[in-house]
N, C-alpha and C. Protein backbone atom coordinates (compact mmCIF):
# COMPACT_ATOMS: atom_id res chain seq x y z
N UNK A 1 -44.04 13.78 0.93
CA UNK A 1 -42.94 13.75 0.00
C UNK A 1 -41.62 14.07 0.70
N UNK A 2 -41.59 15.31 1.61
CA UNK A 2 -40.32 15.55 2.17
C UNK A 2 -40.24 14.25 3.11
N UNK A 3 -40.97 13.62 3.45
CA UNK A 3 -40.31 12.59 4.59
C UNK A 3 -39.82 11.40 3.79
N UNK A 4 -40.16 11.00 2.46
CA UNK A 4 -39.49 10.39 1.46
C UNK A 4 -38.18 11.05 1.49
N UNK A 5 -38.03 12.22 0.90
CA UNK A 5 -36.58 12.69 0.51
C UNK A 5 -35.63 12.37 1.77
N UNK A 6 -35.98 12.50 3.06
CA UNK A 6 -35.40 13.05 4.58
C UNK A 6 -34.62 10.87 4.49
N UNK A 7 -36.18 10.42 4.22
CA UNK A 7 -35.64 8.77 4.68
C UNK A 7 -34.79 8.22 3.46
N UNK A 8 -34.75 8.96 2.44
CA UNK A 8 -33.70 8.40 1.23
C UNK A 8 -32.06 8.69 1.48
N UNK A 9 -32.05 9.75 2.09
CA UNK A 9 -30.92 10.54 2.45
C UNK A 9 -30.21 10.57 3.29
N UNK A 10 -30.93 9.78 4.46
CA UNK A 10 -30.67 9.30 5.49
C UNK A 10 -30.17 7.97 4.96
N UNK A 11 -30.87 7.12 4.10
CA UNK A 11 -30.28 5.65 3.91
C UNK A 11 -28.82 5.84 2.64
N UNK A 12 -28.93 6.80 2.30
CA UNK A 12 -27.25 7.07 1.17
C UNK A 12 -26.70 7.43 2.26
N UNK A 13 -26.54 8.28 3.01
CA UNK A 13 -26.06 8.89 4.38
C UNK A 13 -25.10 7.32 5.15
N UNK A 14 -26.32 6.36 5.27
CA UNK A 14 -25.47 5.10 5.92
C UNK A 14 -24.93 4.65 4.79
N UNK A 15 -25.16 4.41 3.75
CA UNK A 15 -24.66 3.68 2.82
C UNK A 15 -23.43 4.31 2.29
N UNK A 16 -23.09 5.39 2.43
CA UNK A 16 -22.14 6.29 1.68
C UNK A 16 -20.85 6.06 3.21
N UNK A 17 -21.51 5.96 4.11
CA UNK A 17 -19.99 5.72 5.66
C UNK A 17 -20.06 4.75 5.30
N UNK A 18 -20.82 3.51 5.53
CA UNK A 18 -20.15 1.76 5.50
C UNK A 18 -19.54 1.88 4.42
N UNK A 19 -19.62 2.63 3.34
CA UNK A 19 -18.75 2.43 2.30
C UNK A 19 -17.35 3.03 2.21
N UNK A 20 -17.39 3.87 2.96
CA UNK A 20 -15.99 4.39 3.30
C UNK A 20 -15.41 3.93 4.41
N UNK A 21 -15.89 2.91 5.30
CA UNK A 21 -14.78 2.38 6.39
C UNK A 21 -14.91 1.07 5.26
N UNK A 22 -15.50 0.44 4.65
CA UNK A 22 -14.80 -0.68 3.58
C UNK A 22 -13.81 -0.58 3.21
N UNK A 23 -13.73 1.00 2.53
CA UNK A 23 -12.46 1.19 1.39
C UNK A 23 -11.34 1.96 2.37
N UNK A 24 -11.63 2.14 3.79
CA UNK A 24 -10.29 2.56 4.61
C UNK A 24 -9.99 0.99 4.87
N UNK A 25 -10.32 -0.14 5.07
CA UNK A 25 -10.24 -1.28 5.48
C UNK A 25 -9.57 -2.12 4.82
N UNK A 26 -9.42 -1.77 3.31
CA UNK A 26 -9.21 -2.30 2.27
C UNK A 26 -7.92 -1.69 1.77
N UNK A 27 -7.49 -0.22 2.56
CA UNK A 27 -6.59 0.64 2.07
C UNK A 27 -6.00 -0.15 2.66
N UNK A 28 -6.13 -0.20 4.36
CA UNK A 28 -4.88 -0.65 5.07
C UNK A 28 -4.43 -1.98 4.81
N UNK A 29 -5.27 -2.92 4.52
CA UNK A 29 -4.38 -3.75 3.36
C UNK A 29 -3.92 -3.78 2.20
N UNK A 30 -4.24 -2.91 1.89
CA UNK A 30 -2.99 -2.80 0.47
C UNK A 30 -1.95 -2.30 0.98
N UNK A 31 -1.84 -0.86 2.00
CA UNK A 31 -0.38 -0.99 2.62
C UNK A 31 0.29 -1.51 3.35
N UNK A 32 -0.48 -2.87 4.38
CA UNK A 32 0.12 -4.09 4.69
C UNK A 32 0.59 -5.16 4.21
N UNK A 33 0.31 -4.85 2.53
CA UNK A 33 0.47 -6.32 1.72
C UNK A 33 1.81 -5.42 0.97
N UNK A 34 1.85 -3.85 0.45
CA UNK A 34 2.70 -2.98 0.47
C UNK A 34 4.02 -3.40 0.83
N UNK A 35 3.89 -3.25 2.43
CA UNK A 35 4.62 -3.60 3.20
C UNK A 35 5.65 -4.66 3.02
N UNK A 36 4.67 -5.76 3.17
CA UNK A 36 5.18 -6.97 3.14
C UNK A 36 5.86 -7.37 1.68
N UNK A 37 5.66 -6.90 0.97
CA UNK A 37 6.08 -6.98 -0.67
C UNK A 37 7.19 -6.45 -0.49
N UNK A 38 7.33 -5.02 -0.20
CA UNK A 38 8.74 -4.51 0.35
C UNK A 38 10.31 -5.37 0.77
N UNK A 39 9.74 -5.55 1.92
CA UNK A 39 10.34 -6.41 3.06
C UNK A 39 11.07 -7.65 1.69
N UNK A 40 9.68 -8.74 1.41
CA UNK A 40 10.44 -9.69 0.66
C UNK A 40 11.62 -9.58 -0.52
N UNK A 41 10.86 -8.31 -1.44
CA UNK A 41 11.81 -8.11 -2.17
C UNK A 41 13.04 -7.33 -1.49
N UNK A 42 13.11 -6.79 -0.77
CA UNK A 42 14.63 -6.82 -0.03
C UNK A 42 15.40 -7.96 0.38
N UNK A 43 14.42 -8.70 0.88
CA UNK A 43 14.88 -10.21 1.31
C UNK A 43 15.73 -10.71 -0.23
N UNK A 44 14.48 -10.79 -0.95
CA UNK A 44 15.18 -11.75 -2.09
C UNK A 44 16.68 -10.57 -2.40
N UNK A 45 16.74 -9.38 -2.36
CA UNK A 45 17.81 -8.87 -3.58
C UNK A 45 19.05 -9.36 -2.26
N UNK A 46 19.23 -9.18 -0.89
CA UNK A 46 20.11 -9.98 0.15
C UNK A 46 20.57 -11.24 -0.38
N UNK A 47 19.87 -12.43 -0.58
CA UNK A 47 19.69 -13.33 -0.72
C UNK A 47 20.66 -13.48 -2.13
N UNK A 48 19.87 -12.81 -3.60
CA UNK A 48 20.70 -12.64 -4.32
C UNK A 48 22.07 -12.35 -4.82
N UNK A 49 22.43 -11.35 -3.78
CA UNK A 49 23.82 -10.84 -3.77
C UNK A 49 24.80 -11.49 -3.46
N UNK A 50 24.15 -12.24 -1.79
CA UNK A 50 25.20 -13.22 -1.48
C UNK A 50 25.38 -14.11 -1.94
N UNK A 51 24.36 -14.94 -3.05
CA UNK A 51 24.92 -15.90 -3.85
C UNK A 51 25.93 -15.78 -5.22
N UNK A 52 25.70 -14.32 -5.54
CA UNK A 52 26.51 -13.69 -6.09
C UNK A 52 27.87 -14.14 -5.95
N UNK A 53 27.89 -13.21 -4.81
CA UNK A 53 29.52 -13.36 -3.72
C UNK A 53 29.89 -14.21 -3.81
N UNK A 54 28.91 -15.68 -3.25
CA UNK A 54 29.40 -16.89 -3.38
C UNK A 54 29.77 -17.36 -4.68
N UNK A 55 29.28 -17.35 -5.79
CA UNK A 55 30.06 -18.26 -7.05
C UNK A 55 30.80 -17.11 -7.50
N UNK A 56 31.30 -15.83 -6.68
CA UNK A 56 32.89 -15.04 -7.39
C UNK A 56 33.68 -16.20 -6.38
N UNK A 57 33.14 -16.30 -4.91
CA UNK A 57 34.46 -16.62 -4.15
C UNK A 57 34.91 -18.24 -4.65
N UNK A 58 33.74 -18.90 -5.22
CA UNK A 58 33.80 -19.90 -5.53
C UNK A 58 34.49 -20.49 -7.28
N UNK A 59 34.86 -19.44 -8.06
CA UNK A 59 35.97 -19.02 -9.20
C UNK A 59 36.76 -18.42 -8.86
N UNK A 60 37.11 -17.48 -7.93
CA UNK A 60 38.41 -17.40 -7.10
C UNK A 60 39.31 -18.35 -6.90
N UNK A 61 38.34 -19.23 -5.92
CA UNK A 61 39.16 -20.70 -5.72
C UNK A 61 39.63 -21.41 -6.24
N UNK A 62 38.84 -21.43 -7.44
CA UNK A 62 39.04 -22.43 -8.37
C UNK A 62 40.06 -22.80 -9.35
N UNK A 63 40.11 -21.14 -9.94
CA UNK A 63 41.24 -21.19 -10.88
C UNK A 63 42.96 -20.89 -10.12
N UNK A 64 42.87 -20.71 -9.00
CA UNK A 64 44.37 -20.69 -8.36
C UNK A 64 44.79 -22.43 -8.68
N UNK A 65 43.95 -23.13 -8.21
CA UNK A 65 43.50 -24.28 -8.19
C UNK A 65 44.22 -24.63 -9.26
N UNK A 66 43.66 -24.90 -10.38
CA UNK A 66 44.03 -25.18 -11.83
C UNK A 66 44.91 -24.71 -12.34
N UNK A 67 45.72 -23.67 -11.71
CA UNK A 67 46.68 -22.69 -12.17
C UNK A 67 48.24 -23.72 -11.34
N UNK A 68 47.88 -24.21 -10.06
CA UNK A 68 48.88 -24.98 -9.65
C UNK A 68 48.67 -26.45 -10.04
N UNK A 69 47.50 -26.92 -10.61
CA UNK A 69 47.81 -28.23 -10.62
C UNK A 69 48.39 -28.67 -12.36
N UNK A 70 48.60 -27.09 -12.79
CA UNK A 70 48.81 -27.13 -13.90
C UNK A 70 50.33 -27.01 -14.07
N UNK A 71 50.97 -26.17 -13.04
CA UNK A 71 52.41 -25.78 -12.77
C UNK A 71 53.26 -27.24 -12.01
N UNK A 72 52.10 -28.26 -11.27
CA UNK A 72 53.29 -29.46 -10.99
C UNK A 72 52.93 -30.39 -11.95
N UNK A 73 52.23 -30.42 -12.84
CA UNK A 73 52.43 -31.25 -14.51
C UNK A 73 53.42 -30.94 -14.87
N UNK A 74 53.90 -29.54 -15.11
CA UNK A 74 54.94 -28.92 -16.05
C UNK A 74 56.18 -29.67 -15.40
């Protein structure tokens, strides 16, 4: 009977480590995918801003624009 208990305990024993370098394996991709999620959404809010910028600088332009082609009508 004890060499039952010794060989059961021994096989949770392996089964209980392969199961914990799975779920370290599995961690470090979630904080590589983490990561990378990071990164993009910084990318995109960059990305965002300057298009921002761009259609102020691009109504900037515009209405000086309309403001003189309105003053040599007059």
């Amino acid at each position: 009977m004890k060499e039952k208990l010794e060989k059961r305990l021994a096989e949770l024993k392996a089964e209980f480590e392969s199961g914990q370098k799975v779920m370290a394996e599995y961690e470090a991709k979630v904080a590589n995918l983490r990561d990378t999620l990071l990164r993009i959404s910084g990318a995109i809010q960059i990305l965002e801003e300057e298009i921002s910028k761009e259609n102020e600088t691009d109504k900037e332009n515009v209405i000086p624009e309309t403001v003189n082609a309105e003053k040599t009508n007059l």
